[in-house]
Protein backbone atom coordinates (compact mmCIF):
# COMPACT_ATOMS: atom_id res chain seq x y z
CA UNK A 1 86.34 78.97 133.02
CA UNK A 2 84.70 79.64 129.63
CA UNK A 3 80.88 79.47 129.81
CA UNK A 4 78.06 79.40 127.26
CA UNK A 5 74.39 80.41 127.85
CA UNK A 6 72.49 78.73 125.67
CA UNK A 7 69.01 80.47 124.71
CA UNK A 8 66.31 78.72 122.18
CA UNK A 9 63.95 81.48 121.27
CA UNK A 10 61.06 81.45 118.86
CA UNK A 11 58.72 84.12 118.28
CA UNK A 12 60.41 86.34 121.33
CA UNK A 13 60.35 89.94 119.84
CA UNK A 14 58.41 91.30 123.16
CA UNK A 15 60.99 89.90 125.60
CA UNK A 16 64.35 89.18 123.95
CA UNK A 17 65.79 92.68 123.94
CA UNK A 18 64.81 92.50 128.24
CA UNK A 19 66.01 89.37 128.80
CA UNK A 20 69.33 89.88 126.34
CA UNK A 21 70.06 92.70 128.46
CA UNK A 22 69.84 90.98 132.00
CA UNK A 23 71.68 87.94 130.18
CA UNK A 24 74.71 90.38 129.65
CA UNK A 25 74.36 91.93 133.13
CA UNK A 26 75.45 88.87 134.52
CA UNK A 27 77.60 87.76 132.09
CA UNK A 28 79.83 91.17 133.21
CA UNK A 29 78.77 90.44 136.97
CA UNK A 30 80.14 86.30 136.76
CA UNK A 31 83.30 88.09 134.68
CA UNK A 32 83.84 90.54 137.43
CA UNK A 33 83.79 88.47 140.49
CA UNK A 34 85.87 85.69 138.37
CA UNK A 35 83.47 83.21 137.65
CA UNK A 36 84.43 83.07 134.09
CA UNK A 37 86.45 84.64 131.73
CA UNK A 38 85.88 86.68 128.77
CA UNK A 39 85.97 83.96 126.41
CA UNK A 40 82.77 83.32 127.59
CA UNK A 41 79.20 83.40 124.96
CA UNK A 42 75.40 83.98 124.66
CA UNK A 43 74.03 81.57 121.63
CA UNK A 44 71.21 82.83 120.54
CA UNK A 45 68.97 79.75 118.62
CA UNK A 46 66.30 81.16 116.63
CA UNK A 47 64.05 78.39 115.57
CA UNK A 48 62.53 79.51 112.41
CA UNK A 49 60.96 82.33 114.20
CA UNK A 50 58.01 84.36 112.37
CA UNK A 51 58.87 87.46 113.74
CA UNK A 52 61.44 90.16 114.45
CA UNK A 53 63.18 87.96 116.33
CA UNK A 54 65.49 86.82 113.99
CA UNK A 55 66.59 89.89 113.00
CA UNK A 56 66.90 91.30 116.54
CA UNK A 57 69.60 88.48 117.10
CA UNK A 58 71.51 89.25 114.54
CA UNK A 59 71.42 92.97 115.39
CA UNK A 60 72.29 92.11 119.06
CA UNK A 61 75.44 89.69 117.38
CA UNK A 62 76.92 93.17 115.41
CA UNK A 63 76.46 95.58 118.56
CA UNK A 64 78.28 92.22 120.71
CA UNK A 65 80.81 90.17 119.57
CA UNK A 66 80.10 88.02 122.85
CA UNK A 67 76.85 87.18 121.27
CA UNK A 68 76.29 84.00 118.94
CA UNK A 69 73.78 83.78 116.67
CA UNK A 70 72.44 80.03 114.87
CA UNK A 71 69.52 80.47 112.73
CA UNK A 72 67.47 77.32 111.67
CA UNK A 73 66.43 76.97 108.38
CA UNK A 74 62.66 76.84 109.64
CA UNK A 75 61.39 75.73 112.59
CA UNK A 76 62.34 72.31 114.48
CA UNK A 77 61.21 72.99 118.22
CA UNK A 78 62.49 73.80 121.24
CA UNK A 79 63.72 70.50 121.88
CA UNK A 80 66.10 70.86 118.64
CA UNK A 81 67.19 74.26 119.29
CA UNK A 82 68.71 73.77 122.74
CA UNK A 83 70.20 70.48 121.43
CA UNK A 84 71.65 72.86 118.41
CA UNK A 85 73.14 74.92 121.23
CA UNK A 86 74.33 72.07 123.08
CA UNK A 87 76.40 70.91 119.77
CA UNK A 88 77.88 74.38 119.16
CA UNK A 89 78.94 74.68 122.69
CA UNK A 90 80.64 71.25 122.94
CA UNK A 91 84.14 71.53 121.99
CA UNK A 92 84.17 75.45 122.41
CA UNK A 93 83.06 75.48 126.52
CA UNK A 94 83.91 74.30 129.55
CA UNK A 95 80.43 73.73 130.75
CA UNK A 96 77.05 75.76 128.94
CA UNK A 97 73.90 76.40 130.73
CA UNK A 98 70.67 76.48 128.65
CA UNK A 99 67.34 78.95 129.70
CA UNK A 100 64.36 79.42 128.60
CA UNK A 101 64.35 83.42 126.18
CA UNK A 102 61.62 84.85 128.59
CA UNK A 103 64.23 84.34 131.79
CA UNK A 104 60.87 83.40 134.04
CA UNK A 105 64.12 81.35 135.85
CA UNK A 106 66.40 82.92 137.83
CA UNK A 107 69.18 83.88 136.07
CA UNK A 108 70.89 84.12 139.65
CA UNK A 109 70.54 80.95 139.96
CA UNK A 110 73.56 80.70 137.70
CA UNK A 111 76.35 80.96 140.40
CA UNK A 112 74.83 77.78 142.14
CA UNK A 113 75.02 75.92 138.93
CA UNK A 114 78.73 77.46 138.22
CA UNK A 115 79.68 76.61 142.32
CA UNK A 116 78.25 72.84 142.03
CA UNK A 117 80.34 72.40 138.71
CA UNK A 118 83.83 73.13 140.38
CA UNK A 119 82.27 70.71 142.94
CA UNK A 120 82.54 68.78 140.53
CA UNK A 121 78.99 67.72 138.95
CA UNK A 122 78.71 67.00 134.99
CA UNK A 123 74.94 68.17 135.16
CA UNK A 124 73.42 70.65 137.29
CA UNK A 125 69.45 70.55 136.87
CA UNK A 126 67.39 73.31 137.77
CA UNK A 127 64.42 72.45 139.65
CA UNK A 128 61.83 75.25 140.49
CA UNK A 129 60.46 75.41 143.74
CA UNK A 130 56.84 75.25 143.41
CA UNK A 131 54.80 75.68 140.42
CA UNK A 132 52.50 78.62 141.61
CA UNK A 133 52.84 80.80 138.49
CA UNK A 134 51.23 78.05 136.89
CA UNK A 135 47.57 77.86 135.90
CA UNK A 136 45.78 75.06 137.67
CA UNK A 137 45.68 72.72 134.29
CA UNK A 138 48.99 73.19 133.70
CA UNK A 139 49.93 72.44 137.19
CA UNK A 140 47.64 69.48 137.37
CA UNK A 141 49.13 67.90 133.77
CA UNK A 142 52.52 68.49 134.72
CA UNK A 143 52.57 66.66 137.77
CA UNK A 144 50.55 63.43 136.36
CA UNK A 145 52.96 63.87 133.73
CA UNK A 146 56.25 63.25 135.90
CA UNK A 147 54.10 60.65 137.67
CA UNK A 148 53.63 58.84 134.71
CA UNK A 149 57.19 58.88 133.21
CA UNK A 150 57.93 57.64 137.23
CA UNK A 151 55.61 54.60 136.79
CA UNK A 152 57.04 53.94 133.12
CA UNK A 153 60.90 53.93 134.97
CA UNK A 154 61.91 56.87 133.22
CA UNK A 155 64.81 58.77 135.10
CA UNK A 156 63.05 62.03 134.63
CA UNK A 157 63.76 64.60 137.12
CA UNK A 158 60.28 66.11 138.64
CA UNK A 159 60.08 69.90 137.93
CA UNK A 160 62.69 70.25 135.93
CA UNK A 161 62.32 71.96 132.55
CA UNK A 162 65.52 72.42 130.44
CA UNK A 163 67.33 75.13 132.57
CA UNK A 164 70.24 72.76 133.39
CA UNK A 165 73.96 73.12 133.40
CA UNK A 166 76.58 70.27 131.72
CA UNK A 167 80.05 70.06 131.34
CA UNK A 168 81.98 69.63 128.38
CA UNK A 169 82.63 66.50 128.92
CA UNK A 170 78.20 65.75 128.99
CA UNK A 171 77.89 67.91 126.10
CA UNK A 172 80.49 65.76 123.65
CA UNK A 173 78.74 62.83 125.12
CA UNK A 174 75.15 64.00 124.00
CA UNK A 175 75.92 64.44 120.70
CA UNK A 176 76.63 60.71 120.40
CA UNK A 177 73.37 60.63 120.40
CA UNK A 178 71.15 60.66 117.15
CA UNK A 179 68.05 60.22 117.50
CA UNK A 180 65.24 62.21 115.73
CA UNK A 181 62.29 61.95 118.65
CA UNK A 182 64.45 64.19 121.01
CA UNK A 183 63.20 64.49 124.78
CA UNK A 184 66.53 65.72 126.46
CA UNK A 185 64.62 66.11 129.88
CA UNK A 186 64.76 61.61 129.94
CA UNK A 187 67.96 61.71 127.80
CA UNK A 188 70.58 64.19 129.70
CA UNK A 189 70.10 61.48 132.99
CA UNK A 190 71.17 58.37 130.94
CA UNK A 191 74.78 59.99 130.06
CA UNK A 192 75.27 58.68 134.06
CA UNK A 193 77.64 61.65 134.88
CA UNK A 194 77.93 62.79 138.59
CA UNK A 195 74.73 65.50 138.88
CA UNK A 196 73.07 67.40 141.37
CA UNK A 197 70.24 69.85 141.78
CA UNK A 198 70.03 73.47 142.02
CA UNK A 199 66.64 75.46 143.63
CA UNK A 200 64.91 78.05 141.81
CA UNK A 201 62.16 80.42 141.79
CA UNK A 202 60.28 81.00 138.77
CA UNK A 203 58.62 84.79 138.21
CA UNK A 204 56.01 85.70 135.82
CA UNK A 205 56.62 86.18 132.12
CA UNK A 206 57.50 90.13 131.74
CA UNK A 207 55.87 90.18 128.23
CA UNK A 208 54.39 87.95 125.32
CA UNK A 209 53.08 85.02 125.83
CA UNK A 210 54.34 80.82 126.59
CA UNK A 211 55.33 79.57 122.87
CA UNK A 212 54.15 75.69 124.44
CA UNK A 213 50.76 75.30 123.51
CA UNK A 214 48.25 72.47 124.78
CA UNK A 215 49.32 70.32 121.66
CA UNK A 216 52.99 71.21 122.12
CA UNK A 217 52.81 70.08 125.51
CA UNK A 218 50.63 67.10 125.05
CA UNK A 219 53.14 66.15 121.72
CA UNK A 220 56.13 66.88 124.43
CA UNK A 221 54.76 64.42 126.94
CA UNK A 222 53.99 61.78 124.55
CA UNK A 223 57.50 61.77 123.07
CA UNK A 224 59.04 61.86 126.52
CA UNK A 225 57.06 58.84 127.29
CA UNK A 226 57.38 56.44 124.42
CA UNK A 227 60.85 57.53 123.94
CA UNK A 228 62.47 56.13 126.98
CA UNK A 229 60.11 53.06 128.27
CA UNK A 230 57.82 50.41 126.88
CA UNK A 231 56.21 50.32 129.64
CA UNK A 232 52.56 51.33 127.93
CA UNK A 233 53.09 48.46 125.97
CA UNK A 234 53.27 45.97 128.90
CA UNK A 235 50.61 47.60 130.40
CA UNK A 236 48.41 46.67 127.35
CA UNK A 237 48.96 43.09 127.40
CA UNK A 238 48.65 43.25 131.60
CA UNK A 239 44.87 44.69 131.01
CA UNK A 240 44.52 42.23 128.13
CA UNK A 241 45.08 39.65 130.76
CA UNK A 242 43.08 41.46 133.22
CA UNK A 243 39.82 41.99 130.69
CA UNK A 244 40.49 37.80 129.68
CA UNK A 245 39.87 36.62 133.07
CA UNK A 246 36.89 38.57 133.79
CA UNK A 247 35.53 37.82 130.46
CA UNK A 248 35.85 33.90 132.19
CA UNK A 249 33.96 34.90 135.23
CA UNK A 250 31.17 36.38 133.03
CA UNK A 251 30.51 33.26 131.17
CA UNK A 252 30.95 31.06 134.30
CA UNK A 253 28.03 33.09 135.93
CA UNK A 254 26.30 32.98 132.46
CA UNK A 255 26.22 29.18 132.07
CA UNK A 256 25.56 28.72 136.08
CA UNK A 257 22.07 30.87 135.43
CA UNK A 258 20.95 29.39 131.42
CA UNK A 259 21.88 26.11 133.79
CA UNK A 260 19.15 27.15 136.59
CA UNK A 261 16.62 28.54 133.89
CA UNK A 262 17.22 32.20 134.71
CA UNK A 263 16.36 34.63 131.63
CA UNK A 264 19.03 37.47 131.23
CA UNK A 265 17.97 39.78 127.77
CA UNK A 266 21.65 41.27 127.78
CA UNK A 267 21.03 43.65 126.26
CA UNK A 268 23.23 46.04 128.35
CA UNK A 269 25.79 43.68 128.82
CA UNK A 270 26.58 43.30 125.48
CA UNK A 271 26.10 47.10 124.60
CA UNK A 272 28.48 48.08 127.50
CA UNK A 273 30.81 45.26 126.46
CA UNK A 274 31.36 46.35 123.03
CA UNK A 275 32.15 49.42 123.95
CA UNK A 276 34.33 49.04 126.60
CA UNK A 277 36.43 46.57 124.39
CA UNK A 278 35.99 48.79 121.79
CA UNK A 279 37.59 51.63 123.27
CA UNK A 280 40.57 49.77 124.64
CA UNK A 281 41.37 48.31 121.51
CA UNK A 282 41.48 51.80 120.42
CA UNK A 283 43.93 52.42 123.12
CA UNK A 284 45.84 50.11 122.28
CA UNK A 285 46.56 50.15 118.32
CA UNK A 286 46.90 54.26 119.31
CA UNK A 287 49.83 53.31 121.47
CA UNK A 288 51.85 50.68 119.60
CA UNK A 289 51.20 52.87 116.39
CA UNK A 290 52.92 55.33 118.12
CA UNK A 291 55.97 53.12 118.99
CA UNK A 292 55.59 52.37 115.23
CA UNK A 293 55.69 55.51 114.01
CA UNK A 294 58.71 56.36 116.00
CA UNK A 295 60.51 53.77 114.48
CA UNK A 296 59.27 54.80 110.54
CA UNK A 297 60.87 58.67 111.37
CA UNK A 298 64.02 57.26 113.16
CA UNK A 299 64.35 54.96 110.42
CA UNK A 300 64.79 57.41 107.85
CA UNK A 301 68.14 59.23 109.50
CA UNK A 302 66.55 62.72 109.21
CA UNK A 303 68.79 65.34 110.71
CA UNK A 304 67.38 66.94 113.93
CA UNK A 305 67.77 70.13 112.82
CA UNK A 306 68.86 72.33 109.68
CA UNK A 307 71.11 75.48 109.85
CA UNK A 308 70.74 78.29 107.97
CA UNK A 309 73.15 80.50 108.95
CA UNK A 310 75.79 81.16 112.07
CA UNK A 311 76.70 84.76 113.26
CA UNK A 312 80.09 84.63 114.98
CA UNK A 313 82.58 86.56 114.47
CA UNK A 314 84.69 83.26 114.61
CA UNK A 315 83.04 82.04 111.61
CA UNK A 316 82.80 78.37 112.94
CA UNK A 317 80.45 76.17 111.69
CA UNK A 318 78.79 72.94 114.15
């Protein structure tokens, strides 16, 4: 079975010699005890990284031939840079298996994805077991995020990042798909392939820092969201209906006291009132401009990501 590890890294210089070496470690190990075969590949995706990093890939490509490098032309986010992988790896694999460059998941957890594949699953998601080497915001936003995408009917599968196995057969299905706004985490469970779900413990970074910022998070969860339901939109014209028929009651109870000669000023009513409304008409333009806005980028048929250069000794392009 020919297998491809797909790693996005940007900005990895203190942890992507480590984590190259462990990667290669196992690759031998899953060779050795005939998991794979020697055909097998590590794609390295540098996403316009700033640093060494770039340079360190294509030094680990000349010392390996098993290693692959894509560069990116600048830099197009995670999201892109797995889905990059994914592309390569489609008519070159048997199944690939994307992680995250700092390997805080299990890399063991690699023979339970290979073992539910000749079960035969499509997709194998990695779930990790608890989120304790997370800091308590990041705990707390994650989980109202998955929440969330449940309420909106988004497939989404809770505590799952993008450490995930799919088959050849998922992977030349995914790249019928061409959308720019790419959330893979909501789009990987539409293909409708048999799946299942592999357990994992996550350890603590071994150097650097998390390349997701606040705003990359928050811009993650919003695309994830408004990419797969309209739900928020519904929702809107549910609370329009909602603020409507209290706005009746009000002036029912307004016109049964002017009728009995009671003096309200109103002042507060009215304050509170206009900014209540205010606020949700705020809301509201915010989220259908963003369903707008969606529409104005997917509209212009931008590629998803640019390449700059490949390092294989293959010399195949995407």
């Amino acid at each position: 079975m020919k297998l491809y590890i797909i790693v996005p890294c940007y900005n990895e210089e203190e942890c992507i010699e480590d984590s190259v070496s462990q990667l290669l470690t196992k690759y031998e190990e899953l060779i050795n005890n005939g998991s794979i075969d020697g055909d097998s590949r590590i794609v390295l995706v540098n996403d316009g990284s700033r640093d060494a990093t770039g340079i360190m890939c294509s030094d680990f490509h000349k010392k390996d031939e098993r290693i692959v490098c894509i560069h990116f032309s600048g830099n197009f986010g995670h999201q892109a840079a797995v889905l990059a992988g994914y592309h390569y790896a489609a008519d070159r694999c048997d199944c690939a298996i994307s992680i995250d460059a700092d390997l805080q998941q299990d890399i063991d957890a690699i023979d339970l994805f290979l073992e539910e594949y000749k079960k035969g699953s499509d997709i194998v998601y990695g779930v990790r077991n608890s989120r304790d080497t997370d800091g308590l915001f990041k705990k707390f936003s994650s989980q109202l995020f998955y929440k969330i995408m449940k309420i909106c009917g988004s497939t989404t599968i809770a505590n799952h990042a993008d450490y995930r196995l799919l088959s050849s057969r998922a992977l030349k299905a995914l790249k019928e798909y061409r959308e720019v706004n790419i959330f893979l985490r909501g789009l990987i469970p539409t293909l409708g392939f048999p799946s299942s779900i592999v357990h994992f413990d996550v350890k603590e970074r071994a150097a650097g820092k998390s390349k997701y910022t606040l705003k990359k998070m928050m811009s993650l969860a919003a695309n994830g969201i408004t990419s797969f339901s309209i739900s928020p939109i519904h929702y809107i014209f549910y609370l329009g209906l909602l603020v409507l028929a209290i706005s009746v009651i009000v002036v029912i109870i307004t016109l049964v006291d002017w009728i009995h000669g009671v003096n309200v000023s109103g002042y507060t009513t009215i304050v509170l009132s206009i900014w209540i409304l205010g606020a949700l008409q705020l809301i509201a333009i915010g989220i259908i401009g963003e369903y707008i806005g969606k529409n104005y980028f997917e509209s212009k048929h931008r590629p998803q990501y640019l390449i700059e250069k490949i390092e294989d000794n293959r010399n195949e392009e995407i």
